[in-house]
Protein backbone atom coordinates (compact mmCIF):
# COMPACT_ATOMS: atom_id res chain seq x y z
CA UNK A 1 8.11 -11.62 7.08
CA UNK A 2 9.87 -8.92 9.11
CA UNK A 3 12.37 -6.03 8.76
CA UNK A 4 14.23 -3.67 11.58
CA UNK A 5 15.01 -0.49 10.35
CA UNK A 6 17.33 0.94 13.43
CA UNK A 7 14.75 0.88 16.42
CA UNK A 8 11.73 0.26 13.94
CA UNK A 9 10.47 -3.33 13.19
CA UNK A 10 8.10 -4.16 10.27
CA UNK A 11 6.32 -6.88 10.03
CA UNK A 12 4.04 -7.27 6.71
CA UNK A 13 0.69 -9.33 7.67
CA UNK A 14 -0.49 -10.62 3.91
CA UNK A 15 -4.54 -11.17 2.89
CA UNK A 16 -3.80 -13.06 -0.22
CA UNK A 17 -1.41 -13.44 -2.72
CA UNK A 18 -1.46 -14.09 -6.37
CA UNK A 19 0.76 -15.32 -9.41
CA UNK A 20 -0.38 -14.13 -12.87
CA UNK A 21 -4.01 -12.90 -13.51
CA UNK A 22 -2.31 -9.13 -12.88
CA UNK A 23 -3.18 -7.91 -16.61
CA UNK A 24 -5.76 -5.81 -15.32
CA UNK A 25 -3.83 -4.20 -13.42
CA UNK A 26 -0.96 -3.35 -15.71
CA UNK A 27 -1.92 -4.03 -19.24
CA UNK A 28 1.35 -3.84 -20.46
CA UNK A 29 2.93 -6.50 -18.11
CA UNK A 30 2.92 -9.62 -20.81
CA UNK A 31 4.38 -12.92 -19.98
CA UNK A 32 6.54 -12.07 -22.99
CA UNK A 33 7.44 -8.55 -21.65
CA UNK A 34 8.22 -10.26 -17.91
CA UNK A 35 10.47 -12.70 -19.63
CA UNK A 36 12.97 -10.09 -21.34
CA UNK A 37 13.41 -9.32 -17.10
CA UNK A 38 15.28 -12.38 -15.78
CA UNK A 39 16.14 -10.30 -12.58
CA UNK A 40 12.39 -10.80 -11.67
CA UNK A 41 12.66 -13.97 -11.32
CA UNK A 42 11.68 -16.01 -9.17
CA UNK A 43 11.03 -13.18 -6.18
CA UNK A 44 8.77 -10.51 -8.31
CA UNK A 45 7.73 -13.50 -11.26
CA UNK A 46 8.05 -16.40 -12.39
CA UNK A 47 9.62 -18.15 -15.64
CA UNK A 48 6.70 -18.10 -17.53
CA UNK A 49 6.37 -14.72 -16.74
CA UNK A 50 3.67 -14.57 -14.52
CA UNK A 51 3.65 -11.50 -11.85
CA UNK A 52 4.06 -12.21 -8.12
CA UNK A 53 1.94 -9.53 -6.02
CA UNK A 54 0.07 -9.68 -2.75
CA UNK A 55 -2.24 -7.58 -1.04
CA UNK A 56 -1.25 -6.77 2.37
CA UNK A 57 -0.47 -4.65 5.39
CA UNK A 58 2.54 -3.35 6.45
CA UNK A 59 2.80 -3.26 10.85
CA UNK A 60 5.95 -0.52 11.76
CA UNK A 61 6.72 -0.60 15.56
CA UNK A 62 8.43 2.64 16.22
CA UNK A 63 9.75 2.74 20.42
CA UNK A 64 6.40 5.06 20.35
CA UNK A 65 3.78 3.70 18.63
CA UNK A 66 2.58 0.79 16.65
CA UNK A 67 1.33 1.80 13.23
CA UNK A 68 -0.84 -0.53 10.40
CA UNK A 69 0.10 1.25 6.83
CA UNK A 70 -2.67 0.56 4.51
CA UNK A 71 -5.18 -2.33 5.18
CA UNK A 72 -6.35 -4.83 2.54
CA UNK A 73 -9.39 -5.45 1.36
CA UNK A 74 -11.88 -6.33 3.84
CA UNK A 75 -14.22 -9.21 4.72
CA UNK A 76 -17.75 -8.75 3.79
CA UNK A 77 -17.38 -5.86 1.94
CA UNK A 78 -19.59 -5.62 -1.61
CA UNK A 79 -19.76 -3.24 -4.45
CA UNK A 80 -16.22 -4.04 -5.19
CA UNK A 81 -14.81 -3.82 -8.90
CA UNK A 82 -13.56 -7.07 -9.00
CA UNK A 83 -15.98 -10.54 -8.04
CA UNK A 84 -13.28 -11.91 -6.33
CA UNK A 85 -13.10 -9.23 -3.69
CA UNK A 86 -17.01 -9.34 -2.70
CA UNK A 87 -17.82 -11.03 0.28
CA UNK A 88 -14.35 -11.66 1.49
CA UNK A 89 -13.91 -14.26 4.55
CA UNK A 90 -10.04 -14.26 5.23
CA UNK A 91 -8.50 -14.61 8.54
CA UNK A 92 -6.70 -11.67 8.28
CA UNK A 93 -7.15 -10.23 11.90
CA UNK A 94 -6.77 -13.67 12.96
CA UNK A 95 -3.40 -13.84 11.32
CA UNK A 96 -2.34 -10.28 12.75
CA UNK A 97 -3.37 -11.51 16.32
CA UNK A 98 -1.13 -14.46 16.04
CA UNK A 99 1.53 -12.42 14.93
CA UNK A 100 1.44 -10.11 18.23
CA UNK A 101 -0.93 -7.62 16.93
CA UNK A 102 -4.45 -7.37 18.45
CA UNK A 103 -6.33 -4.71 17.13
CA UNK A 104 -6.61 -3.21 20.46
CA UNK A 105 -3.08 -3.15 20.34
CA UNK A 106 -2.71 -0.65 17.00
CA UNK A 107 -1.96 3.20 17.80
CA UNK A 108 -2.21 4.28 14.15
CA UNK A 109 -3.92 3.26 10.68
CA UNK A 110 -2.03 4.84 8.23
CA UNK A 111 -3.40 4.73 4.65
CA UNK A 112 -1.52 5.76 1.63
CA UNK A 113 -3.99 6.72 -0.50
CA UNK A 114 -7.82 5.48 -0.21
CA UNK A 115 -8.35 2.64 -2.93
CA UNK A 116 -10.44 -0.48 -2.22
CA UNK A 117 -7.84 -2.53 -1.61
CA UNK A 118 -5.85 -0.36 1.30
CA UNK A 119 -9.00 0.63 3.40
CA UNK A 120 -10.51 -2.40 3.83
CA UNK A 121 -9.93 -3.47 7.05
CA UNK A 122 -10.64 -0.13 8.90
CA UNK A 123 -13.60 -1.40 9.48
CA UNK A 124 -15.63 -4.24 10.16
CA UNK A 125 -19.17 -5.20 10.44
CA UNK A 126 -20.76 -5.80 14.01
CA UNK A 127 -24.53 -6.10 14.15
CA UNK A 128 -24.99 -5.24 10.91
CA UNK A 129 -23.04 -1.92 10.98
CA UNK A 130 -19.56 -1.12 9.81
CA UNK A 131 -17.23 -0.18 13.12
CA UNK A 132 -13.96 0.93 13.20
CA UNK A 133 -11.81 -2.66 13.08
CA UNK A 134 -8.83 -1.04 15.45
CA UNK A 135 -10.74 0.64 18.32
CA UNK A 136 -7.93 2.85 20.35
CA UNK A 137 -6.55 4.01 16.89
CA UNK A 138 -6.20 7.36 14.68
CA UNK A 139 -6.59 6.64 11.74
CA UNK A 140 -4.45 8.82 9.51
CA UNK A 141 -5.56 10.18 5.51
CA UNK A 142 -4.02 12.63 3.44
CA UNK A 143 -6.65 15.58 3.05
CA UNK A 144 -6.04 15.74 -0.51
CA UNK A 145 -6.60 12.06 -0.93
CA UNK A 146 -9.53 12.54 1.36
CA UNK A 147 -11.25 15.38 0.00
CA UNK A 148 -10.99 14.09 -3.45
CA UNK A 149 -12.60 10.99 -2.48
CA UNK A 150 -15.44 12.81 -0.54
CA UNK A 151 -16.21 15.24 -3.23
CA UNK A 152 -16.01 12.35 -6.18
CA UNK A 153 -17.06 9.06 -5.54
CA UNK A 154 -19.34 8.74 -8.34
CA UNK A 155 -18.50 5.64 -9.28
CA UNK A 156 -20.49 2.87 -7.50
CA UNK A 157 -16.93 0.96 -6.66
CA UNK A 158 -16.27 3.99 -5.62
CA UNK A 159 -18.94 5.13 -3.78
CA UNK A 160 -18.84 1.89 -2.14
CA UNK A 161 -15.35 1.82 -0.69
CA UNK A 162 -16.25 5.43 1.07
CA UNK A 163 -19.25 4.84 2.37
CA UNK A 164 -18.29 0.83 3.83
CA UNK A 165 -14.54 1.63 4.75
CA UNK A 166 -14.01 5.82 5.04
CA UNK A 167 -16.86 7.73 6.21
CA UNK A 168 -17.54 5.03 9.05
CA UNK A 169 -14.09 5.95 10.65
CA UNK A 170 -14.55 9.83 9.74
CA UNK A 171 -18.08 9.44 11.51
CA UNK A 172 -16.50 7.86 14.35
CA UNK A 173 -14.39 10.90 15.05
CA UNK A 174 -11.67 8.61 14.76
CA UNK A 175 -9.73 10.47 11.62
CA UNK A 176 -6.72 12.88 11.12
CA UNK A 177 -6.55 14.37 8.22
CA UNK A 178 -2.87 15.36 7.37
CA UNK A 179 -0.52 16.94 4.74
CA UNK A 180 1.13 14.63 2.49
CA UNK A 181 4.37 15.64 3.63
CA UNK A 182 3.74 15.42 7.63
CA UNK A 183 5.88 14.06 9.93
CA UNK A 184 3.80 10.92 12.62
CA UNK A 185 6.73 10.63 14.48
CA UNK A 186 10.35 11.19 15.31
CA UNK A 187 11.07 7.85 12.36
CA UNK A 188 7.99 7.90 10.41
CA UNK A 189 7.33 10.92 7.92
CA UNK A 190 5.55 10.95 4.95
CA UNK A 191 6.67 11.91 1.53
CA UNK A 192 3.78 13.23 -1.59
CA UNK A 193 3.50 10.83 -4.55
CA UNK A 194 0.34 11.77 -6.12
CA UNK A 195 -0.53 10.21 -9.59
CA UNK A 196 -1.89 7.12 -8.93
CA UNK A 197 -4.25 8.99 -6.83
CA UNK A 198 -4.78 12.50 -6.36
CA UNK A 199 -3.04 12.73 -2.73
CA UNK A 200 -0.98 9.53 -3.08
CA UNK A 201 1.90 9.10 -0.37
CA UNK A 202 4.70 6.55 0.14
CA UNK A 203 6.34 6.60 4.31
CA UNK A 204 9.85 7.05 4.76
CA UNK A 205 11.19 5.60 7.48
CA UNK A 206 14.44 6.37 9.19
CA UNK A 207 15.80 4.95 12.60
CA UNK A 208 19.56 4.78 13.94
CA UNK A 209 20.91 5.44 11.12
CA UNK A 210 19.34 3.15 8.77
CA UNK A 211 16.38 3.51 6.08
CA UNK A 212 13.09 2.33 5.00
CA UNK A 213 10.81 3.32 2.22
CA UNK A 214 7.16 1.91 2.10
CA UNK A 215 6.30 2.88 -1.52
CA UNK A 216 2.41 2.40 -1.38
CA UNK A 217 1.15 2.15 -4.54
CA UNK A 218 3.63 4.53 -7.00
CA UNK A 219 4.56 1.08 -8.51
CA UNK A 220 2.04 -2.13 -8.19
CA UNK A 221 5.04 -3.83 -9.15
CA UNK A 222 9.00 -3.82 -10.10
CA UNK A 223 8.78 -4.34 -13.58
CA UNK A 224 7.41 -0.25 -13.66
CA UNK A 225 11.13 0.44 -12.27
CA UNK A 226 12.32 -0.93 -15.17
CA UNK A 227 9.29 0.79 -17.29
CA UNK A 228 8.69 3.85 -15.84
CA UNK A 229 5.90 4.38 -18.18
CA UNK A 230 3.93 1.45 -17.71
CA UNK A 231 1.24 3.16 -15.56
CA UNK A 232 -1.41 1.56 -13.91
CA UNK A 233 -5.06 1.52 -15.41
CA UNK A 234 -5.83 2.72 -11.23
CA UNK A 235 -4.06 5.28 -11.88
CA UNK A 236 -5.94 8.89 -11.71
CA UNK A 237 -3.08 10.60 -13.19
CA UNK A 238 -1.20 8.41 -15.49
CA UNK A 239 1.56 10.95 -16.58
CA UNK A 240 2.07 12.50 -12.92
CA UNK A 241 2.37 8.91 -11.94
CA UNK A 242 5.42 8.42 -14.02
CA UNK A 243 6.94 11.92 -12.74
CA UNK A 244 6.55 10.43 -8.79
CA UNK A 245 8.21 7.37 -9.48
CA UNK A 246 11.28 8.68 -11.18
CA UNK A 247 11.38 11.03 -8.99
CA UNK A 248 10.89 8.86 -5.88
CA UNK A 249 12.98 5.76 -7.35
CA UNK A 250 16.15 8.65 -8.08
CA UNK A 251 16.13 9.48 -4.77
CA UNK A 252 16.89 6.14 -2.96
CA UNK A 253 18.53 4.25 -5.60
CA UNK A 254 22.26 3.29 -4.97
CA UNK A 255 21.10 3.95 -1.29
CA UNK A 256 21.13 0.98 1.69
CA UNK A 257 17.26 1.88 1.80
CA UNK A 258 15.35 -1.15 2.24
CA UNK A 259 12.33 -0.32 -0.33
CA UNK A 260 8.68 -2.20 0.53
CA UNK A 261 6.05 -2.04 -2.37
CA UNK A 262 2.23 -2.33 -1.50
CA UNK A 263 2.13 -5.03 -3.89
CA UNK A 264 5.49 -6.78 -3.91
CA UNK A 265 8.32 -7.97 -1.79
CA UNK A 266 11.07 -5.81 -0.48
CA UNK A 267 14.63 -5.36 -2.05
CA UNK A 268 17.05 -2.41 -2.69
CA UNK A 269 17.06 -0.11 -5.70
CA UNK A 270 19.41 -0.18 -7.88
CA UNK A 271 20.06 2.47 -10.87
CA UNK A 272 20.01 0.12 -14.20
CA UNK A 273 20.69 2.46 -17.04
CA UNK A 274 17.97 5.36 -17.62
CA UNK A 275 15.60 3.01 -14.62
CA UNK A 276 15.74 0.97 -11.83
CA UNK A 277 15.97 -2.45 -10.81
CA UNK A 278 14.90 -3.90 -7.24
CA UNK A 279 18.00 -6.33 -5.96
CA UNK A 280 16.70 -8.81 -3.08
């Protein structure tokens, strides 16, 4: 699956992907809700109403550098909130190699916020110790999203997705830790979403003329363009997290943007009353 944006190529590299068993997620997603949203179907769900969602990264190729945004979840990682993520044994780097991206070959690491499932990969385990996965990289956080996570990973998910998949990196000397509105390069700048997390930010991309937004995880889904106020039970900040994505969603709807979710396939936004839609 690839996109060019102007100069910029993106290319999204998936872990896994799953239909239904979301409700954790977003409680208020119902097969029954889903169904009264036939323009979900069949890209974002199916007719039973069953959510489509992946975890994955995103590869942008500006003529500079080559940047992953967000990685996964991680093989052989532990600790993790859900069973099904322990342990992991994907092919995931394998899968990136084949598609013309070694890690050597990666110039950034970009992660929207710092949940499980979008630090994974940025490291790996080598002799029984956890070593950044994409050796000649910076890896870029938000210092908001950073400090909060340094200062309160109580939980022991939590605790475990710092110490496994963050500090390593930091300890490496390997991080930069950035405003949520910087700019990476002369395409790639980022834009502050916090809600879902405290220092939450979605990359806007813009090359030749021509748009891209990467929307992280402001929605896990479409359906929340539709229902603003379904928030997500991740969220840190469940009312914020509504303000960000009206406020993000107004600003590129009716646009050309091409708009990438975290979670979801890409599409355009549409404004559909008092909400959004996402058109494929």
């Amino acid at each position: 699956m690839q996109w060019t944006v102007g100069k910029v190529k993106i290319t999204k590299i998936v872990e896994m992907e799953t239909v239904g068993s979301t409700r954790f997620i977003l409680p208020q997603a119902t097969n029954a809700e889903i169904q009264k949203l036939p323009w979900l179907v069949p890209h974002f769900a199916t007719e039973e109403g069953r959510l489509r969602m992946s975890v994955h990264s995103l590869v942008v190729e500006t003529p500079t550098q080559r940047i992953v945004v967000d990685t996964c979840l991680g093989n052989d990682k532990q600790g993790r909130g859900v069973p099904t993520w322990n342990n992991l044994d994907t092919p995931f780097l394998q899968t990136m190699t084949d598609a013309g991206f070694t890690p050597q070959s990666i110039d950034v690491v970009l992660c929207t916020h710092l949940h499980v499932d979008h630090v994974g990969w940025n490291t790996r385990l080598e002799a029984g110790k956890w070593v950044p996965t994409f050796p000649n990289a910076r890896y870029v956080f938000g210092r908001t999203e950073y400090e909060h996570w340094a200062n309160h990973s109580d939980t022991p998910e939590h605790k475990a997705v710092f110490a496994d998949s963050v500090r390593p990196v930091m300890e490496a000397g390997r991080v930069d830790l950035v405003a949520s509105d910087h700019r990476l390069n002369d395409e790639v700048s980022l834009i502050p979403t916090p809600g879902h997390s405290p220092g939450h930010m979605s990359v806007h991309i813009v090359s030749d003329g021509e748009e891209a937004l990467l929307t992280g995880d402001v929605a896990h889904h479409p359906c929340q363009m539709t229902h603003l106020d379904w928030s997500s039970t991740a969220d840190s900040d469940p009312v914020q997290s509504i303000v960000s994505r009206r406020e993000l969603f107004s600003r590129f709807a009716d646009t050309p943007t091409l708009v990438i979710g975290g979670h979801y396939n890409p599409g355009r936004l549409k404004r559909d009353g008092d909400a959004f839609r996402l058109e494929v």
